[in-house]
N, C-alpha and C. Protein backbone atom coordinates (compact mmCIF):
# COMPACT_ATOMS: atom_id res chain seq x y z
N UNK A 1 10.20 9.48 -4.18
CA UNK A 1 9.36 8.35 -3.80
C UNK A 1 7.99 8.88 -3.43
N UNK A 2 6.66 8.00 -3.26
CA UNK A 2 5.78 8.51 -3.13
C UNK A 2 5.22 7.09 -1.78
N UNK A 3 4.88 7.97 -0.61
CA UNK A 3 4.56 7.59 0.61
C UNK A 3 2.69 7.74 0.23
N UNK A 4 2.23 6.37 0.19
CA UNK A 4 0.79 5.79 0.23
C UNK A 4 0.54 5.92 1.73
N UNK A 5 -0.03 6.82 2.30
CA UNK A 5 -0.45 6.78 4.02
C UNK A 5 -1.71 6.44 4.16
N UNK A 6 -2.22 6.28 4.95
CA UNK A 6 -3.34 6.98 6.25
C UNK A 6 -2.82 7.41 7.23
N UNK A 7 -3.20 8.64 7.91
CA UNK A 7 -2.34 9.63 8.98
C UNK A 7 -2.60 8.80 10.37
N UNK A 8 -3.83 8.16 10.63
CA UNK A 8 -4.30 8.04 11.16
C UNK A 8 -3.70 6.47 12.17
N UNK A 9 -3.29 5.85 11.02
CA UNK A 9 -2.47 4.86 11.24
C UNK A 9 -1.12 4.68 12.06
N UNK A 10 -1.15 3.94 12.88
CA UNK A 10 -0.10 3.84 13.35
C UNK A 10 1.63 3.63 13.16
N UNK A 11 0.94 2.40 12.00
CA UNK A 11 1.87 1.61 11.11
C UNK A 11 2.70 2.71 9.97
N UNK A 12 1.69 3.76 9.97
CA UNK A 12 2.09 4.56 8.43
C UNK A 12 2.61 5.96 9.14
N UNK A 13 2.43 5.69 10.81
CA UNK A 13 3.31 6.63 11.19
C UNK A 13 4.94 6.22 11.75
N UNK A 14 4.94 4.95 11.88
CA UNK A 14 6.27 4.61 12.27
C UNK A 14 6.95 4.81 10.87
N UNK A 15 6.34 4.17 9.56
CA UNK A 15 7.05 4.54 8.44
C UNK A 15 7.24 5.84 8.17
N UNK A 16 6.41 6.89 8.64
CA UNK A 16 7.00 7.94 8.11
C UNK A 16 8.27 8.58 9.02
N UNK A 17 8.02 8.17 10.18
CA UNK A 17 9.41 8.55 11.10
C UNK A 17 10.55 8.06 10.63
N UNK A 18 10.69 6.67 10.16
CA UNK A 18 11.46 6.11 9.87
C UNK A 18 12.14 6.62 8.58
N UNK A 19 11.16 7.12 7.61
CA UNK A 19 11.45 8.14 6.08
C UNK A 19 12.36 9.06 6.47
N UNK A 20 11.39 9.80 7.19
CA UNK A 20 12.16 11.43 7.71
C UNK A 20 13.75 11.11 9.09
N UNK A 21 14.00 10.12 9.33
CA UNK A 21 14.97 9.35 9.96
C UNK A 21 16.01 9.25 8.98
N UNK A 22 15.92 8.52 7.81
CA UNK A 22 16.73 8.21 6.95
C UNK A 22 17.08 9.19 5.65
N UNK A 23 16.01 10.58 6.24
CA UNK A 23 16.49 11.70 5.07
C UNK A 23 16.32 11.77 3.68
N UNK A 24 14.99 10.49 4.03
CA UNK A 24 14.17 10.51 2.44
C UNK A 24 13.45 11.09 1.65
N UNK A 25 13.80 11.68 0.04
CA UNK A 25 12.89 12.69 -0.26
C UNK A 25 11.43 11.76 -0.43
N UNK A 26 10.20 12.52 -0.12
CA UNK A 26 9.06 11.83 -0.66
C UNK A 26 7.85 12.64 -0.33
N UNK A 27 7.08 12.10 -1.77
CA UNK A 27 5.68 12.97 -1.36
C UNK A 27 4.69 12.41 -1.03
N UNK A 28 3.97 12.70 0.16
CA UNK A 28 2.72 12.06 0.51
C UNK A 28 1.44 11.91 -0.10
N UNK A 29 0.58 11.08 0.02
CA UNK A 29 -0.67 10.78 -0.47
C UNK A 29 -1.99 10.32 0.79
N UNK A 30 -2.50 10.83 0.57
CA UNK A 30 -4.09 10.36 1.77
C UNK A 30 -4.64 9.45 0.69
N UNK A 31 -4.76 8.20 1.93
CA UNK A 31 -5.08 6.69 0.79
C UNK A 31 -6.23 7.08 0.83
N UNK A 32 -7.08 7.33 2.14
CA UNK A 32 -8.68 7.80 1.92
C UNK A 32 -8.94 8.87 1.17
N UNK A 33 -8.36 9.96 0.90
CA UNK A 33 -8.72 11.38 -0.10
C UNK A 33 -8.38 10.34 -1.62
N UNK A 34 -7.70 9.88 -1.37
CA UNK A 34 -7.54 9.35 -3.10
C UNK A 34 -6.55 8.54 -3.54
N UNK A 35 -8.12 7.53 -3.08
CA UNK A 35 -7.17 5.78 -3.23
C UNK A 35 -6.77 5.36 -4.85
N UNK A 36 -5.69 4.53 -4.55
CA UNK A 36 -4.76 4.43 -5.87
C UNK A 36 -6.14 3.71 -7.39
N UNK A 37 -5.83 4.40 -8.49
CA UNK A 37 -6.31 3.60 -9.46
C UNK A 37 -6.02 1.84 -9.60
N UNK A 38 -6.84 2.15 -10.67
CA UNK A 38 -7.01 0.28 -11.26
C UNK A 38 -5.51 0.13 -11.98
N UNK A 39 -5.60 1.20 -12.50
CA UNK A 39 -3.74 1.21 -13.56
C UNK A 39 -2.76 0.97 -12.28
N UNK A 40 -3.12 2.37 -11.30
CA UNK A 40 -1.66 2.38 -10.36
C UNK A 40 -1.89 0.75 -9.83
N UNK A 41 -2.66 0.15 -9.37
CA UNK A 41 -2.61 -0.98 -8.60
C UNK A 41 -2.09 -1.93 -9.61
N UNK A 42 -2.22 -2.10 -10.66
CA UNK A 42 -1.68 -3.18 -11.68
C UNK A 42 0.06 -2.50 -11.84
N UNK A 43 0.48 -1.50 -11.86
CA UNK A 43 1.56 -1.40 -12.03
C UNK A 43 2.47 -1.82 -10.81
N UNK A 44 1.94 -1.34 -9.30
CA UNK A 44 2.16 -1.34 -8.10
C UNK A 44 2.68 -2.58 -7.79
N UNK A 45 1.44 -3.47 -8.56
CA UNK A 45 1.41 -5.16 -7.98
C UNK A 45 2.74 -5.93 -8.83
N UNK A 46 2.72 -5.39 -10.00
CA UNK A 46 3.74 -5.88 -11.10
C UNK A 46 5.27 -5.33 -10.62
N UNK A 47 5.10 -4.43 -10.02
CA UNK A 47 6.80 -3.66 -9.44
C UNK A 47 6.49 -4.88 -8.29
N UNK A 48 5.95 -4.62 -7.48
CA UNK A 48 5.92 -5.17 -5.69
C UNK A 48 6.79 -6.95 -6.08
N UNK A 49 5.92 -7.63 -7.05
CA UNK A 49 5.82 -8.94 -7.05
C UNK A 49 5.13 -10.09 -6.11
N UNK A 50 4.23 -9.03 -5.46
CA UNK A 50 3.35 -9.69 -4.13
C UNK A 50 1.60 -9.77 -5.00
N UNK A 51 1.43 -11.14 -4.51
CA UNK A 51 0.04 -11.43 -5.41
C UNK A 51 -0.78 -10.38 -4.73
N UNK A 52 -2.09 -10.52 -5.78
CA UNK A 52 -2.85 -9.11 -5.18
C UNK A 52 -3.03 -9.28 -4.16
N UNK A 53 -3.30 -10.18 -3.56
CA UNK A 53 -4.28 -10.58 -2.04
C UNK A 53 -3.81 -9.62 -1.09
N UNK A 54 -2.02 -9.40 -0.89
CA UNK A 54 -1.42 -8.75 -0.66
C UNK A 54 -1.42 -7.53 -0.03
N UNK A 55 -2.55 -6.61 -1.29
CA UNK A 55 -2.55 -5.16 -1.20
C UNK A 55 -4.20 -4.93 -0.65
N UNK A 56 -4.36 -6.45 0.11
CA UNK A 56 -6.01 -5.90 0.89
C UNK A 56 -5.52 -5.55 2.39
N UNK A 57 -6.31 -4.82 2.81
CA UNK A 57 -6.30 -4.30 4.51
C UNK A 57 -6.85 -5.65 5.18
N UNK A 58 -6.65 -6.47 5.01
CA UNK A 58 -7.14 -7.44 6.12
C UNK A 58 -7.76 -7.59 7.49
N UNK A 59 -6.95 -6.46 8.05
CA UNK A 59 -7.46 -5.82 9.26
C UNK A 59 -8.42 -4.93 9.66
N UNK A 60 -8.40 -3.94 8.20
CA UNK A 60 -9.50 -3.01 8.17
C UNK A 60 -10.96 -3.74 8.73
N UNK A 61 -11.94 -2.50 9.42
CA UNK A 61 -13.17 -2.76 9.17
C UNK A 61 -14.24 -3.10 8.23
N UNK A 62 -13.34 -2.07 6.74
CA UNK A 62 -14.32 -2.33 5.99
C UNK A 62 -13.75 -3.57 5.25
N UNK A 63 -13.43 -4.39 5.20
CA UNK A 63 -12.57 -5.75 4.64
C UNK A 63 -13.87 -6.77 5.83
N UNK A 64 -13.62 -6.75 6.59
CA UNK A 64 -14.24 -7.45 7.63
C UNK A 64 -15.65 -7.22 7.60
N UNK A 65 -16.17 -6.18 7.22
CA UNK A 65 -18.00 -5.83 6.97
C UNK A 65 -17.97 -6.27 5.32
N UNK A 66 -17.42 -6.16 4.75
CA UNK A 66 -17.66 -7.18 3.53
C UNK A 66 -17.76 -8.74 3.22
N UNK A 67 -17.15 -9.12 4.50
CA UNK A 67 -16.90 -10.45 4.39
C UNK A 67 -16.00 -10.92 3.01
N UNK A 68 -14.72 -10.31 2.95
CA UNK A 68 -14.00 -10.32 2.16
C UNK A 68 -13.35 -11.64 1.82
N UNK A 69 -12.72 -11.99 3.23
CA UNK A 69 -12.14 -13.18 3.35
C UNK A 69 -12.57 -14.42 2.77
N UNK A 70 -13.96 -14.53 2.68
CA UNK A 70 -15.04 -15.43 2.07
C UNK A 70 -14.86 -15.12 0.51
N UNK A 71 -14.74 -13.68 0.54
CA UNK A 71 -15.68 -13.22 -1.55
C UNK A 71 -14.23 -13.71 -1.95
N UNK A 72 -13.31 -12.79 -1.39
CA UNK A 72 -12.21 -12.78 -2.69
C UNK A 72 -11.49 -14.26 -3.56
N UNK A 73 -11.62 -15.03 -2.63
CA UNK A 73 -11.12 -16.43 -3.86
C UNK A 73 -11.97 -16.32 -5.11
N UNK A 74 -13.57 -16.33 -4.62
CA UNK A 74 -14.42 -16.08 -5.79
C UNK A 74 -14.41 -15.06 -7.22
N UNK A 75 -13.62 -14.13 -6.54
CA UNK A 75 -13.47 -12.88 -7.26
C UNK A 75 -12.12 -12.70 -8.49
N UNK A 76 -12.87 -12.45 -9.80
CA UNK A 76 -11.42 -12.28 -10.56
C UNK A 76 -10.65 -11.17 -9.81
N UNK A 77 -9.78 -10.96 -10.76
CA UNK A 77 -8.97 -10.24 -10.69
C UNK A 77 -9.25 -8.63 -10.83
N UNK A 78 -10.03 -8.60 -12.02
CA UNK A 78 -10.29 -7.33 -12.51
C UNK A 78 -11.47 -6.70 -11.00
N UNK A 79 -12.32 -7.77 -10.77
CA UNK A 79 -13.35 -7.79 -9.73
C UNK A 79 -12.23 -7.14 -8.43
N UNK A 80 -11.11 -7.40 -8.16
CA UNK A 80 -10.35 -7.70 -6.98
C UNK A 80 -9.87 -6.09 -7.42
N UNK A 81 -9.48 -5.93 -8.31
CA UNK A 81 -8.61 -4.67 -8.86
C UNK A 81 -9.53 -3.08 -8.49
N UNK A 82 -10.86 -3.53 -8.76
CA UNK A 82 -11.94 -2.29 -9.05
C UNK A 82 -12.29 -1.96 -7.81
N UNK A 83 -12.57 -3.37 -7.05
CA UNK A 83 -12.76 -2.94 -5.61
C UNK A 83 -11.73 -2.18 -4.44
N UNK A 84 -10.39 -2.36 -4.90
CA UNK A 84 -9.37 -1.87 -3.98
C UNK A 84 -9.44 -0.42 -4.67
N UNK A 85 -9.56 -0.60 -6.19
CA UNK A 85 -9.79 1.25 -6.43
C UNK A 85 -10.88 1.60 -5.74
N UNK A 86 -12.04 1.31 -5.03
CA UNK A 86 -13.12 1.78 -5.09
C UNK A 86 -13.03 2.74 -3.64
N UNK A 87 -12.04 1.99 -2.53
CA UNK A 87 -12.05 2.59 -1.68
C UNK A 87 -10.90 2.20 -0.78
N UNK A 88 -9.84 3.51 -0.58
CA UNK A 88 -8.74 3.38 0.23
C UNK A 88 -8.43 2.76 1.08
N UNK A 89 -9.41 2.27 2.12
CA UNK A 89 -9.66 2.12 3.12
C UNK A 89 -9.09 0.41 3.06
N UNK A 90 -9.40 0.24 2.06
CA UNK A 90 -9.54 -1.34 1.62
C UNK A 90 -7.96 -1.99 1.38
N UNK A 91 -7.12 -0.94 1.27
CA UNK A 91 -6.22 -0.82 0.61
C UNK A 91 -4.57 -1.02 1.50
N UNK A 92 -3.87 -2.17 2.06
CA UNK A 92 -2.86 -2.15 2.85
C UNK A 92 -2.27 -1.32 2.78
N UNK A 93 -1.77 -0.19 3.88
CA UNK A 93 -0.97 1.18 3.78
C UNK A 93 0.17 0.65 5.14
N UNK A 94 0.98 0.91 5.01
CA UNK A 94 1.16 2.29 4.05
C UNK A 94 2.08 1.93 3.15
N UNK A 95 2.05 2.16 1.73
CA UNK A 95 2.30 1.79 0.29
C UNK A 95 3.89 2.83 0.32
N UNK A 96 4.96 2.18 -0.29
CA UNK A 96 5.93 3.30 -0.72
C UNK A 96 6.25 3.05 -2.18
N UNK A 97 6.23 4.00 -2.93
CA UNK A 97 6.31 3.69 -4.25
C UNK A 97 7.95 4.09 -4.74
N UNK A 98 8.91 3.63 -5.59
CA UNK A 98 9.88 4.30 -5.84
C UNK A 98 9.98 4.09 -7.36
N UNK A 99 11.34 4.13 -7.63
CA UNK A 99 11.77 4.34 -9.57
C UNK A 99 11.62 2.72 -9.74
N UNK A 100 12.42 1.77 -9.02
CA UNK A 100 12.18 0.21 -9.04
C UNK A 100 11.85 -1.09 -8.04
N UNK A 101 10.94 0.01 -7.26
CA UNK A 101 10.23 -0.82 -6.19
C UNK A 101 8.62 -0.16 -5.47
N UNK A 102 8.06 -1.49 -4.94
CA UNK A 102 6.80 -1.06 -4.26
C UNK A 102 6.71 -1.74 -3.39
N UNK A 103 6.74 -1.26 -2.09
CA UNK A 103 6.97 -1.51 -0.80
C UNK A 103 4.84 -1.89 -0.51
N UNK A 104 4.80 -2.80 0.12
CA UNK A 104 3.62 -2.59 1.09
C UNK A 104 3.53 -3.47 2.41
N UNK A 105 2.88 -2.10 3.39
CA UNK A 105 3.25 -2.46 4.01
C UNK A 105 4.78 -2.11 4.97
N UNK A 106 4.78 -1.89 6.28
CA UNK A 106 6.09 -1.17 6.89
C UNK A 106 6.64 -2.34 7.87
N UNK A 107 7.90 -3.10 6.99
CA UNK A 107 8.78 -3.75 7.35
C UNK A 107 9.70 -3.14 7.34
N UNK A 108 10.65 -3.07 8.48
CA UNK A 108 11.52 -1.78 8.35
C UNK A 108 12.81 -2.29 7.80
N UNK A 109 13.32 -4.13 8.03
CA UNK A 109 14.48 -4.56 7.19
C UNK A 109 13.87 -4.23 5.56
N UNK A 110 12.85 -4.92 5.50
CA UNK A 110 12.65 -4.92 3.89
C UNK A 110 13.03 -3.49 3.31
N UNK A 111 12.24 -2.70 4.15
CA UNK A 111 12.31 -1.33 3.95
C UNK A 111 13.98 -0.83 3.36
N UNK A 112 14.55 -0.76 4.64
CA UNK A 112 15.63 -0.46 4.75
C UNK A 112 16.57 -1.18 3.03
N UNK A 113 16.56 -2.35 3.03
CA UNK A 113 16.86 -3.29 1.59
C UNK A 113 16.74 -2.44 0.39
N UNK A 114 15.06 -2.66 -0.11
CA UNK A 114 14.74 -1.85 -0.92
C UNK A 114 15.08 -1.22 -0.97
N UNK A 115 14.56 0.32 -0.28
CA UNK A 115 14.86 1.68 -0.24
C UNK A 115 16.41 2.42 -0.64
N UNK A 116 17.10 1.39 0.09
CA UNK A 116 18.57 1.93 0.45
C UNK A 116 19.33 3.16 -0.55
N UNK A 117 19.11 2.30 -1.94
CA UNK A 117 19.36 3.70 -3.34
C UNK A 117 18.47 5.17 -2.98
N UNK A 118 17.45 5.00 -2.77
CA UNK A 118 16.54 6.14 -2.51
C UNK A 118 16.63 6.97 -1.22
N UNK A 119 17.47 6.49 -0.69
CA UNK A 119 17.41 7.55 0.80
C UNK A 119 18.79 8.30 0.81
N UNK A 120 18.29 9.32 1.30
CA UNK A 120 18.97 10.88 1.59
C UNK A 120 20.76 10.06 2.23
C-alpha cells in the first residue's frame, strides 16, 4: 500500500499509528515533496468513488487564501485536477492507496473495512 502523508499532520499521524498497529506493509510519500499527479489523481478519484471536491484540503491555509470555496464550482474539472497537482498542500491527506481501494482521509471504521485484505 502506499501511505499519502504530511508528517506534520496530526490526522496522518494517527493513521500511521494505526498502519503500524495493524502490521501493515506500506510505503510512505511526503504530499508536500511530491504531490500526486494529474494521472495519479484521476485514477485515485476513479478507485476512491468520492467526487473530486473530496480530495481538496478544505481546511488547509492554502485552500482558504485562494478562496477556493468560491472558485471551485466555477472550475472544470481538468482546472480542479491541475490545481491539486500543482501543490500538495491543497491536497486532503492523508491518502492510502491499495491494489482495490483509495482511502482519503483517516476514518478509522472505513479504514479498518477497506483495508482489512491488506493488513499484516
Amino acid at each position: 500500500m502506499l501511505f499519502v502523508e504530511y508528517p506534520k499532520c496530526t490526522t496522518c499521524q494517527k493513521a500511521r499509528k494505526w498502519l503500524e498497529g495493524h502490521g501493515a506493509a506500506f510505503a510512505t510519500r511526503h504530499i508536500k515533496d511530491e504531490a500526486p499527479t494529474v494521472e495519479e489523481l484521476k485514477e485515485w478519484r476513479a478507485r476512491s468513488g468520492l467526487p473530486l471536491k473530496k480530495f481538496f484540503n478544505t481546511s488547509g491555509l492554502k485552500y482558504k487564501e485562494l478562496a477556493l470555496k468560491d472558485k471551485l464550482p466555477g472550475m472544470s474539472e481538468a482546472e480542479q485536477l491541475a490545481l491539486l497537482a500543482s501543490d500538495g498542500m491543497l491536497v486532503k491527506r492523508p491518502i492510502l492507496v491499495g491494489d482495490d481501494f483509495v482511502l482519503v482521509g483517516f476514518r478509522e471504521n472505513e479504514w479498518a473495512e477497506k483495508a482489512a485484505d491488506s493488513l499484516g
